[in-house]
C-alpha atoms as a PDB file:
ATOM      1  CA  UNK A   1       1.171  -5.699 -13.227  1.00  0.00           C
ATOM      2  CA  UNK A   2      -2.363  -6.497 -13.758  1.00  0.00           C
ATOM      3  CA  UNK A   3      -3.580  -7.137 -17.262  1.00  0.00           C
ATOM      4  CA  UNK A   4      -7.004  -7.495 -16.258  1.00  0.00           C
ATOM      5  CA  UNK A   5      -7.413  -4.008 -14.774  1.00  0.00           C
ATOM      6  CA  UNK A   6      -4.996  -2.861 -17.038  1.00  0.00           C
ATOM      7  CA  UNK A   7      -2.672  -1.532 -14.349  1.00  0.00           C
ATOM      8  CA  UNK A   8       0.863  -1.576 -13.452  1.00  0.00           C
ATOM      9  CA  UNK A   9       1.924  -0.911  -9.907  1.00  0.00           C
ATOM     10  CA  UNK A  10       5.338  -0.263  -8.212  1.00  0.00           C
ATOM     11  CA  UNK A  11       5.679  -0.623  -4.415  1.00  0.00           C
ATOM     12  CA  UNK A  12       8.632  -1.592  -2.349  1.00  0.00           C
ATOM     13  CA  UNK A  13       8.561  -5.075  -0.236  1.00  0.00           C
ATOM     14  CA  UNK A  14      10.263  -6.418   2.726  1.00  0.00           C
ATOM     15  CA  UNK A  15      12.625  -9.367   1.374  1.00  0.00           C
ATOM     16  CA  UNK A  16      10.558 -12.699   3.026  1.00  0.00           C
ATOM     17  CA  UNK A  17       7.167 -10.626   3.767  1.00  0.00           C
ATOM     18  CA  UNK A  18       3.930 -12.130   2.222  1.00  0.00           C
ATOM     19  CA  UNK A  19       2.993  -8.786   0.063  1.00  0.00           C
ATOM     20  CA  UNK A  20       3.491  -9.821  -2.858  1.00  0.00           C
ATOM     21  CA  UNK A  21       1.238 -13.686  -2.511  1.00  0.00           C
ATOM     22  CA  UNK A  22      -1.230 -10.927  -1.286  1.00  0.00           C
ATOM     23  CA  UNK A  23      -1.178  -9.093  -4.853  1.00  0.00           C
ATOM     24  CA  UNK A  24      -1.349 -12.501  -6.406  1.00  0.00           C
ATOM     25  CA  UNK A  25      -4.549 -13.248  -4.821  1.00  0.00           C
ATOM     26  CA  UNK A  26      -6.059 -10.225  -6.967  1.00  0.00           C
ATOM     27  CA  UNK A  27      -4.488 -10.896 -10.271  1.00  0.00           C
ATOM     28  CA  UNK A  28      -1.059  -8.817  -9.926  1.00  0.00           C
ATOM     29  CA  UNK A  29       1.868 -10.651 -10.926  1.00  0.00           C
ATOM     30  CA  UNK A  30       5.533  -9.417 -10.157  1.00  0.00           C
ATOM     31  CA  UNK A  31       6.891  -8.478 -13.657  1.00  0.00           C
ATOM     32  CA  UNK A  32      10.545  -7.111 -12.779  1.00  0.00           C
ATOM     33  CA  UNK A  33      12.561  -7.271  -8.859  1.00  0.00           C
ATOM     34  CA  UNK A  34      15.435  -5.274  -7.451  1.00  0.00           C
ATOM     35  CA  UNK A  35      16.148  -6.016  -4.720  1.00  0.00           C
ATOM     36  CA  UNK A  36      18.867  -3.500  -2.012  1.00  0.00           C
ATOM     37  CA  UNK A  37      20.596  -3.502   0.417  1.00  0.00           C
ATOM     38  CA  UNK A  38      18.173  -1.081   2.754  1.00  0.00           C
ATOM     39  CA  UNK A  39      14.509   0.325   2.835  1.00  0.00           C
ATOM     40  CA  UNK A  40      15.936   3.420   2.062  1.00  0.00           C
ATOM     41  CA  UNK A  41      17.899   2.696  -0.535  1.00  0.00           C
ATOM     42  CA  UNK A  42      14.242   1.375  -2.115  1.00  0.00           C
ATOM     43  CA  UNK A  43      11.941   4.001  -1.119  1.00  0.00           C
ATOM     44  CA  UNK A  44      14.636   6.458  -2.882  1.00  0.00           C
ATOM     45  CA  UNK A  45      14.486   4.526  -6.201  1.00  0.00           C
ATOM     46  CA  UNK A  46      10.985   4.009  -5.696  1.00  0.00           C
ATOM     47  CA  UNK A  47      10.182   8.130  -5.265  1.00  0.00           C
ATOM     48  CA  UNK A  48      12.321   8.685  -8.498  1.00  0.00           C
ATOM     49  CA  UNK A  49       9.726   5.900 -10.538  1.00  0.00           C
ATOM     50  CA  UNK A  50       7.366   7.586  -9.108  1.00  0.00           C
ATOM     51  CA  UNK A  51       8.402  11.092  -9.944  1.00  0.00           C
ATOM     52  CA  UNK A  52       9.098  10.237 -13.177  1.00  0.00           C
ATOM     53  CA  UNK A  53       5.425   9.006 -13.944  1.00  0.00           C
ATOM     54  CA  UNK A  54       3.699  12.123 -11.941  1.00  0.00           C
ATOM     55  CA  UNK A  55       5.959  15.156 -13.241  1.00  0.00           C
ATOM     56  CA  UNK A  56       7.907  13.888 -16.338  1.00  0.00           C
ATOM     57  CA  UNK A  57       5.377  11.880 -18.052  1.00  0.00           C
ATOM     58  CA  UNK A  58       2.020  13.275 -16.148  1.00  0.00           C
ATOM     59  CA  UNK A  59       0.313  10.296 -15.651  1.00  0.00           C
ATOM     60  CA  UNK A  60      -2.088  10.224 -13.058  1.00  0.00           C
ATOM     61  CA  UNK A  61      -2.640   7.518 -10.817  1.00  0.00           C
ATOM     62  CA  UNK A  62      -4.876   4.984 -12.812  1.00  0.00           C
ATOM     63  CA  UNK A  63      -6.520   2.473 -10.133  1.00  0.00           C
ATOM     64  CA  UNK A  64      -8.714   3.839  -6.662  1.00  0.00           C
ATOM     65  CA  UNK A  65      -8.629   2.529  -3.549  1.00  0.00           C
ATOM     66  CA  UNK A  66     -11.281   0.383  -4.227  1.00  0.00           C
ATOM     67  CA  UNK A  67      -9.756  -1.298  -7.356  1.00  0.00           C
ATOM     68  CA  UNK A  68      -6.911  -2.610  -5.607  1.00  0.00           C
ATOM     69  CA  UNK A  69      -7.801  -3.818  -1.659  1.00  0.00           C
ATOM     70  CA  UNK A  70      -4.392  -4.605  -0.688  1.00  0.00           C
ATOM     71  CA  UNK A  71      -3.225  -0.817  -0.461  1.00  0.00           C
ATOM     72  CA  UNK A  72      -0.826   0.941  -3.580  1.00  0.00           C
ATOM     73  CA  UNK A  73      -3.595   2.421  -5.769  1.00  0.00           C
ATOM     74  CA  UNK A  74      -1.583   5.738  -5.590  1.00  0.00           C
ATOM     75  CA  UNK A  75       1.788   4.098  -7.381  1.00  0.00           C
ATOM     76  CA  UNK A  76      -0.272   2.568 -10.257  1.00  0.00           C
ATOM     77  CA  UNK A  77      -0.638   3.671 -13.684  1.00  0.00           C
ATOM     78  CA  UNK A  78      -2.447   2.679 -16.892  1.00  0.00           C
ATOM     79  CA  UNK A  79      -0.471  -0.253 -18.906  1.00  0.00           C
ATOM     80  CA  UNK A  80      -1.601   0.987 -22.439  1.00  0.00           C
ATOM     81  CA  UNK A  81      -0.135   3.939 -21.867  1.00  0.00           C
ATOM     82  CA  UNK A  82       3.160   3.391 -20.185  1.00  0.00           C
ATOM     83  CA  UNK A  83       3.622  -0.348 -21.444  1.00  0.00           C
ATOM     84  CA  UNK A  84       5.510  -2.575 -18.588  1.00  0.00           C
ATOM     85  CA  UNK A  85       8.872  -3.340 -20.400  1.00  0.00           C
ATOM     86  CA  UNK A  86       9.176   1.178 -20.822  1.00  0.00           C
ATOM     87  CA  UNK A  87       8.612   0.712 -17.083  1.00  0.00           C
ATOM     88  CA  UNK A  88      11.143  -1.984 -16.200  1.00  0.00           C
ATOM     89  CA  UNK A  89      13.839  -0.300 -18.571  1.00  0.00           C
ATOM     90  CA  UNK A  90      13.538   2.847 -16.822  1.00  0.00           C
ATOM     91  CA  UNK A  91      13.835   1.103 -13.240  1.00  0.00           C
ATOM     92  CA  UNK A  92      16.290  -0.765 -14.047  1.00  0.00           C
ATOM     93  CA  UNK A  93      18.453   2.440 -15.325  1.00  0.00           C
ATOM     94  CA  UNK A  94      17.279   3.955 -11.936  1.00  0.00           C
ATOM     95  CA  UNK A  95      18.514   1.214  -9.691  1.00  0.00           C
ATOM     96  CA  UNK A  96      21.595   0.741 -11.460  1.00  0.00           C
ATOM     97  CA  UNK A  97      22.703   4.443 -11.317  1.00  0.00           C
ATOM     98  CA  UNK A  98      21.534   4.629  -7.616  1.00  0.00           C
ATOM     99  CA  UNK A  99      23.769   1.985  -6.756  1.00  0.00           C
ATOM    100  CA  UNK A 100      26.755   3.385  -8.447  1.00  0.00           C
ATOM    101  CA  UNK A 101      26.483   6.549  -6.285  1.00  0.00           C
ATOM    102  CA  UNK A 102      25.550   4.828  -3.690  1.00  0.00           C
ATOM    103  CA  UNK A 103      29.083   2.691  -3.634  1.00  0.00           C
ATOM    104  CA  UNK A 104      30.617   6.063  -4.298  1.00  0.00           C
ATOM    105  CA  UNK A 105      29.734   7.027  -0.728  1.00  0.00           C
ATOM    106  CA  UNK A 106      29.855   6.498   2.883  1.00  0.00           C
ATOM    107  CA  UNK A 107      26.090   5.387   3.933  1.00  0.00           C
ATOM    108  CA  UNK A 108      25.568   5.593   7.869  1.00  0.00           C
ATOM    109  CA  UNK A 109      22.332   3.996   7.951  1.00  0.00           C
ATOM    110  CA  UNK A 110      21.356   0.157   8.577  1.00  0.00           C
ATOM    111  CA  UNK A 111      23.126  -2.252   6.752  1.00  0.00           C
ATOM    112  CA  UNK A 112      21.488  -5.474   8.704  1.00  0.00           C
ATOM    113  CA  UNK A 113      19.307  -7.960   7.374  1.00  0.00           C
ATOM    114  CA  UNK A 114      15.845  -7.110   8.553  1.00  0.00           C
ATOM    115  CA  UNK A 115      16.506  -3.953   6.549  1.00  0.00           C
ATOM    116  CA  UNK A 116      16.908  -5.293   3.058  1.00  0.00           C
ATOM    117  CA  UNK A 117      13.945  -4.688   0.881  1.00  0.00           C
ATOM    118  CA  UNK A 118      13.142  -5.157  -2.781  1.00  0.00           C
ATOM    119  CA  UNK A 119      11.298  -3.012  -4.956  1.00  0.00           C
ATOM    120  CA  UNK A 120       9.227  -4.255  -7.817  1.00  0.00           C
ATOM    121  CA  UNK A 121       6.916  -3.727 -10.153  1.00  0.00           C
ATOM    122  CA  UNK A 122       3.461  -5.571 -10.202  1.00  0.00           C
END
């Protein structure tokens, strides 16, 4: 989140990339992390967030490319209006019942290492 723009923003990172230092540099901070097991696993959590805010709640995307230089203006939305602890609730709820089915069953994809990725909300 960035409580100077007034923006929150959720993106999905590579576990040990630099992405998030290169929010930090423009005033985002990382206010929630969960991290799985693949890149899909986060991109799927991260299209339901993003759902959610588009179709459920109909909140447009709040920053433009030129607000944010480091790329995401499309996943952010305006903090007085979906405050950042609604935000991490609802992720959290997300992630949690993702994993469940998830563990329910078989996955063929990519379990190694270089795959893991976390998905967070600046």
């Amino acid at each position: 989140m960035n409580e100077e723009v007034g923006a929150i923003e959720v993106g999905i990172t590579a576990v040990g990339s630099n992405r998030l230092s290169s929010f930090r540099r423009y005033g985002w901070e990382a206010a929630h992390i969960e991290k799985f097991e693949t890149g899909f696993d986060a991109m799927s959590v991260e299209r339901e967030i993003l759902d959610w805010w588009r179709k459920d709640l109909a909140l447009p995307a709040y920053l433009s490319p030129e607000d944010i230089p480091v790329g995401g203006s499309t996943k952010t939305a305006e903090l007085e209006i979906l405050p950042v602890h609604f935000a991490m609730e609802r992720l959290r709820e997300v992630a949690r019942r993702f994993r469940e089915l998830a563990s329910r069953a078989p996955y063929e994809g990519s379990k190694s290492s270089h795959d893991k990725k976390h998905i967070n909300y600046r």
